[in-house]
C-alpha atoms as a PDB file:
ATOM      1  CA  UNK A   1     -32.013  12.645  -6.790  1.00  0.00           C
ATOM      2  CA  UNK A   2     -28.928  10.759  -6.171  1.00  0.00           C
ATOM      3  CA  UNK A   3     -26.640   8.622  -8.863  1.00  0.00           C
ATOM      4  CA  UNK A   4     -27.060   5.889  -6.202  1.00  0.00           C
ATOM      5  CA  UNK A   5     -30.970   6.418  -5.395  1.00  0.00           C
ATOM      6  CA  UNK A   6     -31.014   6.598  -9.394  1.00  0.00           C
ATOM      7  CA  UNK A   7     -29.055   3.272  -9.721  1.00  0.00           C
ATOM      8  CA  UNK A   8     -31.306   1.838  -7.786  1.00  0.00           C
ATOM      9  CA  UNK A   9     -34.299   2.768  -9.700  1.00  0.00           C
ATOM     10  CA  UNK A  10     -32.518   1.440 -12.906  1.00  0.00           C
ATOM     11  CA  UNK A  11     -31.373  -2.234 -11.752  1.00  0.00           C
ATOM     12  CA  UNK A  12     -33.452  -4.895  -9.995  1.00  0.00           C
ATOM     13  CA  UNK A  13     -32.446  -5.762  -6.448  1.00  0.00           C
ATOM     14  CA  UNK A  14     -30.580  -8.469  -7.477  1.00  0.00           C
ATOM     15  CA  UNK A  15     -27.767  -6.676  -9.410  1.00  0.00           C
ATOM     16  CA  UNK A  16     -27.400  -4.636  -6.244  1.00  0.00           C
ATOM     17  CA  UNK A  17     -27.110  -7.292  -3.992  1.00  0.00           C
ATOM     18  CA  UNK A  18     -24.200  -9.056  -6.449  1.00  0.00           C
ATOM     19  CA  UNK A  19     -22.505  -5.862  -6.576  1.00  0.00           C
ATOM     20  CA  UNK A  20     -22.361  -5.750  -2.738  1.00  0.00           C
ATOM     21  CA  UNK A  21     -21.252  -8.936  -2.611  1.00  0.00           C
ATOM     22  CA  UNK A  22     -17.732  -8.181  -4.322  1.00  0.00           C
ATOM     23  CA  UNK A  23     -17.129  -6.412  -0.984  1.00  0.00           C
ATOM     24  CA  UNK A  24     -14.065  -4.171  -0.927  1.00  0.00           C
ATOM     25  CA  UNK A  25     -11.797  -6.612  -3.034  1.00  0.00           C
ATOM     26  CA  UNK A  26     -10.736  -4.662  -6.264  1.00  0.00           C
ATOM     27  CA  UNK A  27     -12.141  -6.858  -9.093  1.00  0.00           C
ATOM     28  CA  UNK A  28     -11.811  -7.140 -12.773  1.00  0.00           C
ATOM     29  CA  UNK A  29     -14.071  -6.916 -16.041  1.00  0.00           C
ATOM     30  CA  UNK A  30     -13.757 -10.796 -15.939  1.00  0.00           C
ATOM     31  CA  UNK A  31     -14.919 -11.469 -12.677  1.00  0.00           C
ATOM     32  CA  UNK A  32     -18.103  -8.712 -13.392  1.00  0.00           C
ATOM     33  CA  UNK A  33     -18.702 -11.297 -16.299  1.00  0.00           C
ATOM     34  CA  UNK A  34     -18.875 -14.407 -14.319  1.00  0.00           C
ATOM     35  CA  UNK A  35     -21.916 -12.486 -12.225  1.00  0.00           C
ATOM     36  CA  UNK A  36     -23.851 -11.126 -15.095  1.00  0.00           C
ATOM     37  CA  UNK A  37     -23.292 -14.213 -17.573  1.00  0.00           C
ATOM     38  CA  UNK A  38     -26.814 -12.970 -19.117  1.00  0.00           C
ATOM     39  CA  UNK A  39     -24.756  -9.516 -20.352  1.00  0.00           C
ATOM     40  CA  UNK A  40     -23.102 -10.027 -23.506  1.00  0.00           C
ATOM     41  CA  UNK A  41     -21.454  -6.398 -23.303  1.00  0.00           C
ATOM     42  CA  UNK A  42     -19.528  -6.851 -20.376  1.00  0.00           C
ATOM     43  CA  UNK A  43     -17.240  -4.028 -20.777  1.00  0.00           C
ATOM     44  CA  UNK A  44     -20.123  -1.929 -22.017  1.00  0.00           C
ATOM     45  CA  UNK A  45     -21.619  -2.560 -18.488  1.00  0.00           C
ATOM     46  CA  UNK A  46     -19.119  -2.030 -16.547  1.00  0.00           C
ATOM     47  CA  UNK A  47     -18.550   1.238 -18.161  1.00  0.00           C
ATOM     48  CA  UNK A  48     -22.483   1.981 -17.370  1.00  0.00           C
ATOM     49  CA  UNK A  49     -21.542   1.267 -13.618  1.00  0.00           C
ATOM     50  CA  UNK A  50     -18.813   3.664 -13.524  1.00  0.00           C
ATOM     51  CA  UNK A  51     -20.581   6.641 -14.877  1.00  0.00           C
ATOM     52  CA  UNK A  52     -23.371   5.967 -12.317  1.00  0.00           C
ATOM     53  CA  UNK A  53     -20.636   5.884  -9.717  1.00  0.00           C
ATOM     54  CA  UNK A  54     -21.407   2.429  -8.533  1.00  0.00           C
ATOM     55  CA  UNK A  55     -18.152   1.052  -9.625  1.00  0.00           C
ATOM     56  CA  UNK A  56     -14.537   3.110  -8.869  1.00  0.00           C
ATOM     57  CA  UNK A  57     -12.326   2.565 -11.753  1.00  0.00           C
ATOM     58  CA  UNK A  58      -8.786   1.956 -10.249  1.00  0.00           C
ATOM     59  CA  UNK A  59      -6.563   1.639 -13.571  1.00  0.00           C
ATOM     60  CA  UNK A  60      -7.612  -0.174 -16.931  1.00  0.00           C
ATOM     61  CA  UNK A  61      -9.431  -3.390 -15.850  1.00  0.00           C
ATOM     62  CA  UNK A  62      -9.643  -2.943 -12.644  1.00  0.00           C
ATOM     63  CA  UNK A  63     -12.491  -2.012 -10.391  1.00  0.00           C
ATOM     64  CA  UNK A  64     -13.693  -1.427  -6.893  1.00  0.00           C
ATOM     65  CA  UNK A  65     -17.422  -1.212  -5.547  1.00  0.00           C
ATOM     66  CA  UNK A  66     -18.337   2.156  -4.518  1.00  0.00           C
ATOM     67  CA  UNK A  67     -18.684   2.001  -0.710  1.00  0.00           C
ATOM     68  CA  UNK A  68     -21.973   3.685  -0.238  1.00  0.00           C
ATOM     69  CA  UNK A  69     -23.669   0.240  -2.045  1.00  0.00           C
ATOM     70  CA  UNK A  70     -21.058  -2.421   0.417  1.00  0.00           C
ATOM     71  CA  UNK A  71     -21.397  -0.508   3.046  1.00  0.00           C
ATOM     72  CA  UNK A  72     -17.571  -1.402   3.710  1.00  0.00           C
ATOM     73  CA  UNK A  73     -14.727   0.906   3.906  1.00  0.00           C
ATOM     74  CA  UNK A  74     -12.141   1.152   1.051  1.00  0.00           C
ATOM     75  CA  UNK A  75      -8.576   0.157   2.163  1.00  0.00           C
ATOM     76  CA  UNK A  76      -6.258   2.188   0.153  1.00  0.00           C
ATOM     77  CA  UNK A  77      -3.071  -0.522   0.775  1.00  0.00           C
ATOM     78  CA  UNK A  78      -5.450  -3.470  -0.119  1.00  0.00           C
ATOM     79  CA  UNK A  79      -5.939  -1.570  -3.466  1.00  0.00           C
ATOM     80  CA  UNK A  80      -2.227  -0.897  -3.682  1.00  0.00           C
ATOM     81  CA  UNK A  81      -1.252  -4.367  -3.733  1.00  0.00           C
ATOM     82  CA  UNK A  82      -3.811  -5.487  -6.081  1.00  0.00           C
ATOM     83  CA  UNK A  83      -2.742  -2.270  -8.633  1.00  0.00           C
ATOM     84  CA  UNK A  84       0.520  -4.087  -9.171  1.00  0.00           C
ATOM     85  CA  UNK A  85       2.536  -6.859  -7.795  1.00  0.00           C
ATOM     86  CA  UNK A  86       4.651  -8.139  -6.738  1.00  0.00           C
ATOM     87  CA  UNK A  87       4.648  -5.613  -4.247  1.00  0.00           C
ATOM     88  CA  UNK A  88       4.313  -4.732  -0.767  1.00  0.00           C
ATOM     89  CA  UNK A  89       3.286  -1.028   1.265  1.00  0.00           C
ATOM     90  CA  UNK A  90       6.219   0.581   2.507  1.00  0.00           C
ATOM     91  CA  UNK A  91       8.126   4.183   3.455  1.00  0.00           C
ATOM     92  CA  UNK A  92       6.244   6.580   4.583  1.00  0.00           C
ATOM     93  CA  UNK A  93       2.412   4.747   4.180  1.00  0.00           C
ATOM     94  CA  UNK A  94       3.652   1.830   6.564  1.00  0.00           C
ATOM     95  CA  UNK A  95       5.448   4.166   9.351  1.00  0.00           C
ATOM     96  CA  UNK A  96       2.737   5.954   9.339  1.00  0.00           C
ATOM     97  CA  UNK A  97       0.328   2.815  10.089  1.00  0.00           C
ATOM     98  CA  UNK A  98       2.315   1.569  12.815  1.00  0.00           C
ATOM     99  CA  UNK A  99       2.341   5.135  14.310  1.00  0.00           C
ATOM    100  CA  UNK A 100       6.034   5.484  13.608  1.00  0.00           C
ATOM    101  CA  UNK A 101       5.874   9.165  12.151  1.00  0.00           C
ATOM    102  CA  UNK A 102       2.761  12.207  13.202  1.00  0.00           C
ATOM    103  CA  UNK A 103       2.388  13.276   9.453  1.00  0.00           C
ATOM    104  CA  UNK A 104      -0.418  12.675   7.250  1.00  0.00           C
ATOM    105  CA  UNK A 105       0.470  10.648   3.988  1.00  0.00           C
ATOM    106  CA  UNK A 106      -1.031  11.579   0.302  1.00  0.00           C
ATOM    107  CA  UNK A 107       0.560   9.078  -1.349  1.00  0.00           C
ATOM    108  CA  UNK A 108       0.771   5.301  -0.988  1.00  0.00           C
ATOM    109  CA  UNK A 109       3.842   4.143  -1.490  1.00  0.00           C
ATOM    110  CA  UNK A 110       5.017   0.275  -2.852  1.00  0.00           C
ATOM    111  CA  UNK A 111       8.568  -1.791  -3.121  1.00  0.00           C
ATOM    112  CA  UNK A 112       7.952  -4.396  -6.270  1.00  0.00           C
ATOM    113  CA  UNK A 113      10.529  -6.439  -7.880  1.00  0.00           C
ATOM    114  CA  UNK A 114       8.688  -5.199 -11.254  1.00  0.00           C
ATOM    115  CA  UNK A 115       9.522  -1.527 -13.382  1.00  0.00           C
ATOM    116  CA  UNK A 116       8.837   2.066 -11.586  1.00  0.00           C
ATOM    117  CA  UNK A 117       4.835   2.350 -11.496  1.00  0.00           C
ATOM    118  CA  UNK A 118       2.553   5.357 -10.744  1.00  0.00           C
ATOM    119  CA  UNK A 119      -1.266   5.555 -10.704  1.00  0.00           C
ATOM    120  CA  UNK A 120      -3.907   7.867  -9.986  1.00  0.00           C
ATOM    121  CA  UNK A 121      -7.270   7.276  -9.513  1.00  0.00           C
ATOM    122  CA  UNK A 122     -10.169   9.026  -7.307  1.00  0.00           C
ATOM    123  CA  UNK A 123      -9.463   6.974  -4.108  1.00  0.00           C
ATOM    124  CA  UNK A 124      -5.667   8.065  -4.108  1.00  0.00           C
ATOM    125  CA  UNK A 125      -2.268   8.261  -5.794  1.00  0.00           C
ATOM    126  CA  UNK A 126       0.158   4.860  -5.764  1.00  0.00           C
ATOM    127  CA  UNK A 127       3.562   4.514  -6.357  1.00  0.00           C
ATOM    128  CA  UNK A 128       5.943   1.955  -6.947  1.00  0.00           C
ATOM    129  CA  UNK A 129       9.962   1.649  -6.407  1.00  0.00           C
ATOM    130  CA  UNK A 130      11.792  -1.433  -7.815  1.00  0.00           C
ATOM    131  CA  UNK A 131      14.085  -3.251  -5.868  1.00  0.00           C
ATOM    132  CA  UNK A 132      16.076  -7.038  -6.121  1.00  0.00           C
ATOM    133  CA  UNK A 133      14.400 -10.070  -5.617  1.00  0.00           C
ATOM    134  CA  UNK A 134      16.980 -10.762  -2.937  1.00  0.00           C
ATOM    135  CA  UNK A 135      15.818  -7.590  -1.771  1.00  0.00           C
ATOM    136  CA  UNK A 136      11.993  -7.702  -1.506  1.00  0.00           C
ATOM    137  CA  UNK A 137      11.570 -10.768   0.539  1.00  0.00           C
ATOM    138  CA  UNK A 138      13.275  -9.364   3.537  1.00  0.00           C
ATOM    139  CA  UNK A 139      10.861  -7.952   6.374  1.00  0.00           C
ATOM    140  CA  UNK A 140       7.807  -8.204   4.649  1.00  0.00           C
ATOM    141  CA  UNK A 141       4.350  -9.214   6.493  1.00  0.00           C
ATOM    142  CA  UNK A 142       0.751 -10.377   6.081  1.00  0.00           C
ATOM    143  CA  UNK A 143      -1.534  -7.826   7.885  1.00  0.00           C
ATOM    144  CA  UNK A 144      -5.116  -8.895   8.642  1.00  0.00           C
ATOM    145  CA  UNK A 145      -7.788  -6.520   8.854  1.00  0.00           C
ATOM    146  CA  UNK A 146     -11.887  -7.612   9.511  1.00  0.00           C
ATOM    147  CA  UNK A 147     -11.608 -10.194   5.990  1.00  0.00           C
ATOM    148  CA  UNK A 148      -9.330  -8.903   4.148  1.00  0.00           C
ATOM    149  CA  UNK A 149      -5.431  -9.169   3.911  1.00  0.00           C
ATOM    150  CA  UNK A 150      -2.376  -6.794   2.529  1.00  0.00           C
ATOM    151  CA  UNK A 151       1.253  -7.051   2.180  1.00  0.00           C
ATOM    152  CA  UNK A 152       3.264  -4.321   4.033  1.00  0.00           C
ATOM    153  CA  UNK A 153       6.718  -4.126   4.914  1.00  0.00           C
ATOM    154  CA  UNK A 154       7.691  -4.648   8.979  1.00  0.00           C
ATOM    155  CA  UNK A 155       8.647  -1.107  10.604  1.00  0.00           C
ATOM    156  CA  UNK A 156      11.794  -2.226  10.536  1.00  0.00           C
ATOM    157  CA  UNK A 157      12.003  -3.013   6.598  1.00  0.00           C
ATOM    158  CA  UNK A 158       9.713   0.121   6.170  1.00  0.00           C
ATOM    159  CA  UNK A 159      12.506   2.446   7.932  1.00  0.00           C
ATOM    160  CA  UNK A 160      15.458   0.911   5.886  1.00  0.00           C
ATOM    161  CA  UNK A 161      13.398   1.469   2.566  1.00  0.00           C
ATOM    162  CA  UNK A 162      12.510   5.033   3.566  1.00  0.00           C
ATOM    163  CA  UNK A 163      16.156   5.576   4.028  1.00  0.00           C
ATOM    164  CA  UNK A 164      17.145   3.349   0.885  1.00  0.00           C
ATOM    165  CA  UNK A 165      15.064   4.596  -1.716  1.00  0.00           C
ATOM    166  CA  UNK A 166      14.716   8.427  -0.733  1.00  0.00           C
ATOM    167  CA  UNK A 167      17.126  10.197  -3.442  1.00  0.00           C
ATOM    168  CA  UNK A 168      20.208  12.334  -2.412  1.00  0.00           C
ATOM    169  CA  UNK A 169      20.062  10.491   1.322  1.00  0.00           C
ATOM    170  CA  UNK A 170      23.265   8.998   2.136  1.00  0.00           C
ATOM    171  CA  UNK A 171      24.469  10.061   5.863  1.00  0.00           C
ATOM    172  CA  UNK A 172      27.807   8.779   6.617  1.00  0.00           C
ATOM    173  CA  UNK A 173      27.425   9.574  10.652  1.00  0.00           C
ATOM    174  CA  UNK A 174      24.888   8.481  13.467  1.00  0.00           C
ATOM    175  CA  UNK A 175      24.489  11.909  13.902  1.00  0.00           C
ATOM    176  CA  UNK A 176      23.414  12.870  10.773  1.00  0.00           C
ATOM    177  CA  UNK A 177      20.737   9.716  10.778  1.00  0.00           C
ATOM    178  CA  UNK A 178      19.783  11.125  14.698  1.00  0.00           C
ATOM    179  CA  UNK A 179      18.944  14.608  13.357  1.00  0.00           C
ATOM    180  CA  UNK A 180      17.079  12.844  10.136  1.00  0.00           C
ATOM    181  CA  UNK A 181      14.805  10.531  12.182  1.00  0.00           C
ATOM    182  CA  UNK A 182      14.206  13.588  15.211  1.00  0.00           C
ATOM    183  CA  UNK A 183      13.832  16.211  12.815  1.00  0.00           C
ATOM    184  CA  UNK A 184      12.961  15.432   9.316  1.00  0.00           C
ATOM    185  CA  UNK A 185      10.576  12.632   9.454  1.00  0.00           C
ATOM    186  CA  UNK A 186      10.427  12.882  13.685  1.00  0.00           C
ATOM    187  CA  UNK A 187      10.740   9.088  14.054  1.00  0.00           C
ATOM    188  CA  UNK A 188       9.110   7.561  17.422  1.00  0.00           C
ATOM    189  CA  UNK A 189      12.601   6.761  18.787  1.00  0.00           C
ATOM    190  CA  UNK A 190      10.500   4.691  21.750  1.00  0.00           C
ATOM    191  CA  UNK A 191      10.034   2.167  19.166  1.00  0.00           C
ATOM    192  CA  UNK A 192      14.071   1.187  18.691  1.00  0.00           C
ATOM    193  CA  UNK A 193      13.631  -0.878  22.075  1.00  0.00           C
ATOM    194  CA  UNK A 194      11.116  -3.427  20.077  1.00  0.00           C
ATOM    195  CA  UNK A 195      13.490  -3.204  16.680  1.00  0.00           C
ATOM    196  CA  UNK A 196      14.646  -6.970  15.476  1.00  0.00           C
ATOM    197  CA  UNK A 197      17.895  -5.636  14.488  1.00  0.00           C
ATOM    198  CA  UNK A 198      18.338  -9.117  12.555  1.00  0.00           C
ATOM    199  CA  UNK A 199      16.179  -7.855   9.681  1.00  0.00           C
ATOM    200  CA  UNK A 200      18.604  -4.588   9.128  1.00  0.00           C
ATOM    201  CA  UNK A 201      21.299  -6.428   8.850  1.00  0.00           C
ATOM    202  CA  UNK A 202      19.637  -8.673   6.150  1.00  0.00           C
ATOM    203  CA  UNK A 203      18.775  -5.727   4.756  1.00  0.00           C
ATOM    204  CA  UNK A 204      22.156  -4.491   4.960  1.00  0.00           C
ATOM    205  CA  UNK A 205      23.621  -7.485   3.553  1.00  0.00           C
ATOM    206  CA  UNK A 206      21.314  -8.165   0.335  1.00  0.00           C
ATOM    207  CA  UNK A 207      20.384  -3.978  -1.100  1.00  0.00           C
ATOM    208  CA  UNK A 208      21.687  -0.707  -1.534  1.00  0.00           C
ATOM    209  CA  UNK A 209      23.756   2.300   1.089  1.00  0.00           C
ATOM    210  CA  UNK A 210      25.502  -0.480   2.891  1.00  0.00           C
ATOM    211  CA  UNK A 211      27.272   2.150   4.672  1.00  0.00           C
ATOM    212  CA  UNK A 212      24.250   3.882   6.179  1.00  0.00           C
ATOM    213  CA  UNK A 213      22.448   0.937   7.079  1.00  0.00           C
ATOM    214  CA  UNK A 214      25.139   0.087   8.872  1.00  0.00           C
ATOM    215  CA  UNK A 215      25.875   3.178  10.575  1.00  0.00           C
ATOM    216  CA  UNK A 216      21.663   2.656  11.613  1.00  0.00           C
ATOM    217  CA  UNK A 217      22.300  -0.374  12.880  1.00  0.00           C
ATOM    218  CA  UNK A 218      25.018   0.965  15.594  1.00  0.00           C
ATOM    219  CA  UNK A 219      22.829   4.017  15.753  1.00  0.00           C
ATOM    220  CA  UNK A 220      20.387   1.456  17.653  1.00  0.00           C
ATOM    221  CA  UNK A 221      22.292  -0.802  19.411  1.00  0.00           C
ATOM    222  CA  UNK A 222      24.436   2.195  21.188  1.00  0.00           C
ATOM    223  CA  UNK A 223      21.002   3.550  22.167  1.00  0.00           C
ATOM    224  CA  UNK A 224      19.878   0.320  23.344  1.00  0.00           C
ATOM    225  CA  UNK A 225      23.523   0.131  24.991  1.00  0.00           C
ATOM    226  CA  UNK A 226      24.050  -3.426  23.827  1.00  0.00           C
END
């Protein structure tokens, strides 16, 4: 017999139905307390959940709902921005969203204005890269998916931070960044014609390889012969 078929067995219908009510939304001990106020060990409980499966632990305090019981699919970049903020989905994770890059990604990847961050847990691994405060606010948008809502960068914020923030990359040429987005990360170049150039420059202006930012931003505009 199943842990879930099993977990059903052990807890009335109405635990379930509470449980399915939290959705997708990572949650923490407290807010498990505020359902079951009649369960004085709280953290005892939640542990219960978690060895049944019911409950995916995400870091220390922090839970999601095991899908099988919502019946909801688990969105790894809602989870990254509730792991640790502030912080938004970037790099690789968000060119690969909008389509901007073919290869699979294994690691979600964050800009926050807090210290260097990794986690692990069994829905996937998370990173985080500091950057300014000036920095972070640049680019950065609300997506909305069915109910819920995550913080990723724009493509064209996600591009400068994949250039930024990858070590030992620092091309002083347009055609050095031409062979890097055709060959090493094979770029959709189609998507330079819808690029708001504006938020490079910003970028440019307020974080880190001036030079190459630059030399992106006439990359583009020669392209788009402006």
């Amino acid at each position: 017999m199943s842990k879930f078929l099993l977990f059903l067995q052990y807890f009335d219908g109405n635990e379930v139905m509470k449980l399915k009510d939290l959705g997708n939304i990572p949650f923490t001990v407290s807010i498990l307390d505020s359902i079951f106020p009649e369960n004085s060990a709280i953290v005892a409980k939640a542990k219960r959940l978690e060895e049944a499966g019911e409950i995916v632990r995400l870091k220390r305090g922090l839970y999601i709902v095991n899908p099988d019981i919502t019946e909801k699919p688990i969105n790894e970049f809602l989870i990254a921005n509730h792991l640790y903020g502030p912080s938004y989905v970037s790099m690789q994770s968000a060119l690969r969203y909008y389509g901007l890059i073919p290869e699979r990604v294994y690691e979600i990847t964050s800009i926050t204005t807090g210290l260097h961050k990794e986690f692990k847990n069994k829905i996937a691994s998370f990173s985080y890269i500091h950057c300014s405060k000036e920095y972070y606010n640049i680019g950065i948008e609300i997506i909305k998916e069915s109910r819920h809502q995550f913080i990723m960068a724009s493509p064209e914020k996600a591009l400068c931070d994949m250039m930024v923030y990858t070590p030992n990359l620092n091309f002083r040429y347009q055609s050095e960044i031409q062979f890097y987005l055709e060959e090493d990360i094979r770029f959709n170049m189609d998507a330079f014609k819808d690029f708001n150039v504006n938020i490079l420059r910003e970028c440019e202006e307020k974080g880190k390889k001036k030079h190459m930012i630059s030399q992106l931003i006439k990359y583009i505009e020669n392209g788009r012969y402006l």
